[in-house]
Protein backbone atom coordinates (compact mmCIF):
# COMPACT_ATOMS: atom_id res chain seq x y z
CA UNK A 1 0.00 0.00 0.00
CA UNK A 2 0.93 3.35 -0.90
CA UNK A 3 -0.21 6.58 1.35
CA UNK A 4 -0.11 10.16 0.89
CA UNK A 5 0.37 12.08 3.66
CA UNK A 6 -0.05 16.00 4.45
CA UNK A 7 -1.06 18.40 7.27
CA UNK A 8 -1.15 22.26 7.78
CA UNK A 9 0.78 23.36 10.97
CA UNK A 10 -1.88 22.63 13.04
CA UNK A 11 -1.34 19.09 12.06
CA UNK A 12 2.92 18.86 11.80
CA UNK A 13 3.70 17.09 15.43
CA UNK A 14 0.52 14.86 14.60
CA UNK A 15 1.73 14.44 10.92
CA UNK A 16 5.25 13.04 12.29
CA UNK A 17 3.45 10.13 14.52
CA UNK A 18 1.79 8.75 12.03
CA UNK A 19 4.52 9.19 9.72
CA UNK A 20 6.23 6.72 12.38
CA UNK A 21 3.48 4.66 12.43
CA UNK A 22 3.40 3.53 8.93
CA UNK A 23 7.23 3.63 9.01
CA UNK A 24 6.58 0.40 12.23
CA UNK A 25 4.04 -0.51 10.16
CA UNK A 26 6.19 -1.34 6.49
CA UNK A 27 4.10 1.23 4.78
CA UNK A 28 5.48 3.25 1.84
CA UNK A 29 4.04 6.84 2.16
CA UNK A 30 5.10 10.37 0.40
CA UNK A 31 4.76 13.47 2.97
CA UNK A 32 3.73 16.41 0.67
CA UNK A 33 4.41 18.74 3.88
CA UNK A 34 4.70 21.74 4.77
CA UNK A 35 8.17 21.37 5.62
CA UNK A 36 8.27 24.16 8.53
CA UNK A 37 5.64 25.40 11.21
CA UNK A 38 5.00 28.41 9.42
CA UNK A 39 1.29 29.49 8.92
CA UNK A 40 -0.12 27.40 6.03
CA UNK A 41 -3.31 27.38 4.23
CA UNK A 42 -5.04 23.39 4.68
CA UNK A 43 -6.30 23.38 1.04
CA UNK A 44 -2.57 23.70 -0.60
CA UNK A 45 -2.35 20.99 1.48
CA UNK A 46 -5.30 18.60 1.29
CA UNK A 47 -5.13 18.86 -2.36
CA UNK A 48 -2.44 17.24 -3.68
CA UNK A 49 -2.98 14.59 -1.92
CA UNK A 50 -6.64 13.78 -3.06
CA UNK A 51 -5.92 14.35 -6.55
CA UNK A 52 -2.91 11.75 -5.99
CA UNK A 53 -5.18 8.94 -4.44
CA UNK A 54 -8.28 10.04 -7.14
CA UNK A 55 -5.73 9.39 -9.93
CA UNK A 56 -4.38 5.84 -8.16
CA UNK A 57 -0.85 7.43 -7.81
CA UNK A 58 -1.69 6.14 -4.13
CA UNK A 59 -4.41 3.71 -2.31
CA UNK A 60 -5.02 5.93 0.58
CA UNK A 61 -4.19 9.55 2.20
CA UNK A 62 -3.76 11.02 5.50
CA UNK A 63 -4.73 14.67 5.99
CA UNK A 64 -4.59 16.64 9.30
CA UNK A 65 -4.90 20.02 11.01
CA UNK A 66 -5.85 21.32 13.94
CA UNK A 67 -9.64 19.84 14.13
CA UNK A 68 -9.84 17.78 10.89
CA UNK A 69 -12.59 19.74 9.78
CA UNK A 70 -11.06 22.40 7.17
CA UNK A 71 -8.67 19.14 5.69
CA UNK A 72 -11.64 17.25 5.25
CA UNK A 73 -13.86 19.61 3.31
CA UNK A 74 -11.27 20.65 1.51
CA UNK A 75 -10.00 16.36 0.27
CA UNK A 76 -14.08 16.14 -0.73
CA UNK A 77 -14.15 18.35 -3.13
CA UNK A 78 -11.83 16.05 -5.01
CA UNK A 79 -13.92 14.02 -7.54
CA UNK A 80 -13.73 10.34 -6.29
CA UNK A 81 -12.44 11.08 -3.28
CA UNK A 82 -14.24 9.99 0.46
CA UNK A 83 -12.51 11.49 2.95
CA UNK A 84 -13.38 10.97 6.36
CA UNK A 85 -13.17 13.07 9.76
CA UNK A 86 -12.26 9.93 12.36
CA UNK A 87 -11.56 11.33 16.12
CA UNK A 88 -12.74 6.92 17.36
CA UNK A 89 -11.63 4.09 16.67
CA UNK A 90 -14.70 2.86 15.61
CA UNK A 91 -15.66 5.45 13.49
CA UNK A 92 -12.41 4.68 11.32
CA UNK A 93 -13.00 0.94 10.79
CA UNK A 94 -16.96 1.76 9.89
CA UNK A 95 -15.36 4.09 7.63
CA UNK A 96 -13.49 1.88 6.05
CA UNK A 97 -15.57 -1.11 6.07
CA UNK A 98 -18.96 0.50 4.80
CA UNK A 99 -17.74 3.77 2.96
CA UNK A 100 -14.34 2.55 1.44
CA UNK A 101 -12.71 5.83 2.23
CA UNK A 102 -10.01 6.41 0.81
CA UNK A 103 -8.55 9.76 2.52
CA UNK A 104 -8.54 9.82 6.60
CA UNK A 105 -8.49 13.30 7.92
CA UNK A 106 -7.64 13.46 12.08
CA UNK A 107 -7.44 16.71 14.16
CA UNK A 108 -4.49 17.29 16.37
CA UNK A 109 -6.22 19.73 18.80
CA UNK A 110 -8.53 17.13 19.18
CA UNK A 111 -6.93 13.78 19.49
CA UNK A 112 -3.59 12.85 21.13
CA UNK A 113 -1.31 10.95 19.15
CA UNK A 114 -1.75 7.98 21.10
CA UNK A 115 -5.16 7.80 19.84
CA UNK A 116 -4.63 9.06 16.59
CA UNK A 117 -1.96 6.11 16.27
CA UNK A 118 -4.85 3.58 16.82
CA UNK A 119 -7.37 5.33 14.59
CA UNK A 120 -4.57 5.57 12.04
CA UNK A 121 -3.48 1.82 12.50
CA UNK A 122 -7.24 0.97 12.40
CA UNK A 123 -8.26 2.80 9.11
CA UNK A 124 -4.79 1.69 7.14
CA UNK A 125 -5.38 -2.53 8.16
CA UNK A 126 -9.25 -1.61 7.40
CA UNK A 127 -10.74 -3.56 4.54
CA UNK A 128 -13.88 -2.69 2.67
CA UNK A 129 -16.92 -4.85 3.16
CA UNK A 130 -18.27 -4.71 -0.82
CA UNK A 131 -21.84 -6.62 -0.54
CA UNK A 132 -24.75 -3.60 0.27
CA UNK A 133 -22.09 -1.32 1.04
CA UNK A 134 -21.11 -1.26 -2.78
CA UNK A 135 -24.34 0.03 -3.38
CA UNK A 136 -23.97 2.95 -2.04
CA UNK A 137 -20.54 3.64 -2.69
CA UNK A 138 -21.59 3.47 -6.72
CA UNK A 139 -24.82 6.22 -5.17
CA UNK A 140 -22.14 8.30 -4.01
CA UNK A 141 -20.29 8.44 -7.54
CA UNK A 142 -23.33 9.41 -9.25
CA UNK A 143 -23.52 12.48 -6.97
CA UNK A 144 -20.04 13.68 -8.37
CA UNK A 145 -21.53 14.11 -11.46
């Protein structure tokens, strides 16, 4: 599996666990930044990485700022792309097991990276169900266009 991972500079110390986490985990990601922890604005940043996964340059991507919120919009308005806001475990392996998402955004104001570590772990092993679920997957397509 291939990830893309980004954050704003709400998101950098969060960013850098996960980062680890996939590195424990044997999972080849690209970090499309920011480098520093200078201001940034979260839709350079989401971006790129939902037009990477929507064009299958990657599986999956990892977006994060502050509350999640502003990353997430901002990876939706990506044609193909489901990204979802997980601050539970649980809501990350529904995610991926009914919705197939294929972007994760996390907050770091919210979450501590002890949790974030076990939503991220959680979402990246998560497989999707197919079966009804497929359903409405193909439902949500036909909204894109």
């Amino acid at each position: 599996m291939k990830v893309a991972i980004s954050s704003d500079h709400g998101g950098n110390r969060l960013r850098a666990e996960i980062k680890d986490l996939m590195d424990e985990m044997g999972i080849e990601y690209e970090d499309f930044g920011p480098r520093d922890d200078g201001s940034v604005d979260y839709p350079d940043y989401a971006k790129p990485v939902a037009e990477r996964v929507a064009a299958g340059d990657f599986e999956r991507g990892i977006v994060i700022c502050g509350t999640g919120i502003g990353m997430s919009i901002a990876a939706n308005k990506v044609k193909g792309i489901r990204c979802a806001l997980c601050h539970d475990v649980f809501s990350a392996k529904a995610t991926r097991g009914h919705n197939d998402s294929n972007v994760l955004a996390m907050g770091e104001r919210v979450i501590g990276p002890g949790l974030a570590r076990e939503i991220a772990k959680t979402w990246l092993e998560g497989e999707f169900e197919g079966g009804r679920h497929q359903r409405r997957i193909d439902k949500l397509s036909e909204l894109e266009q």
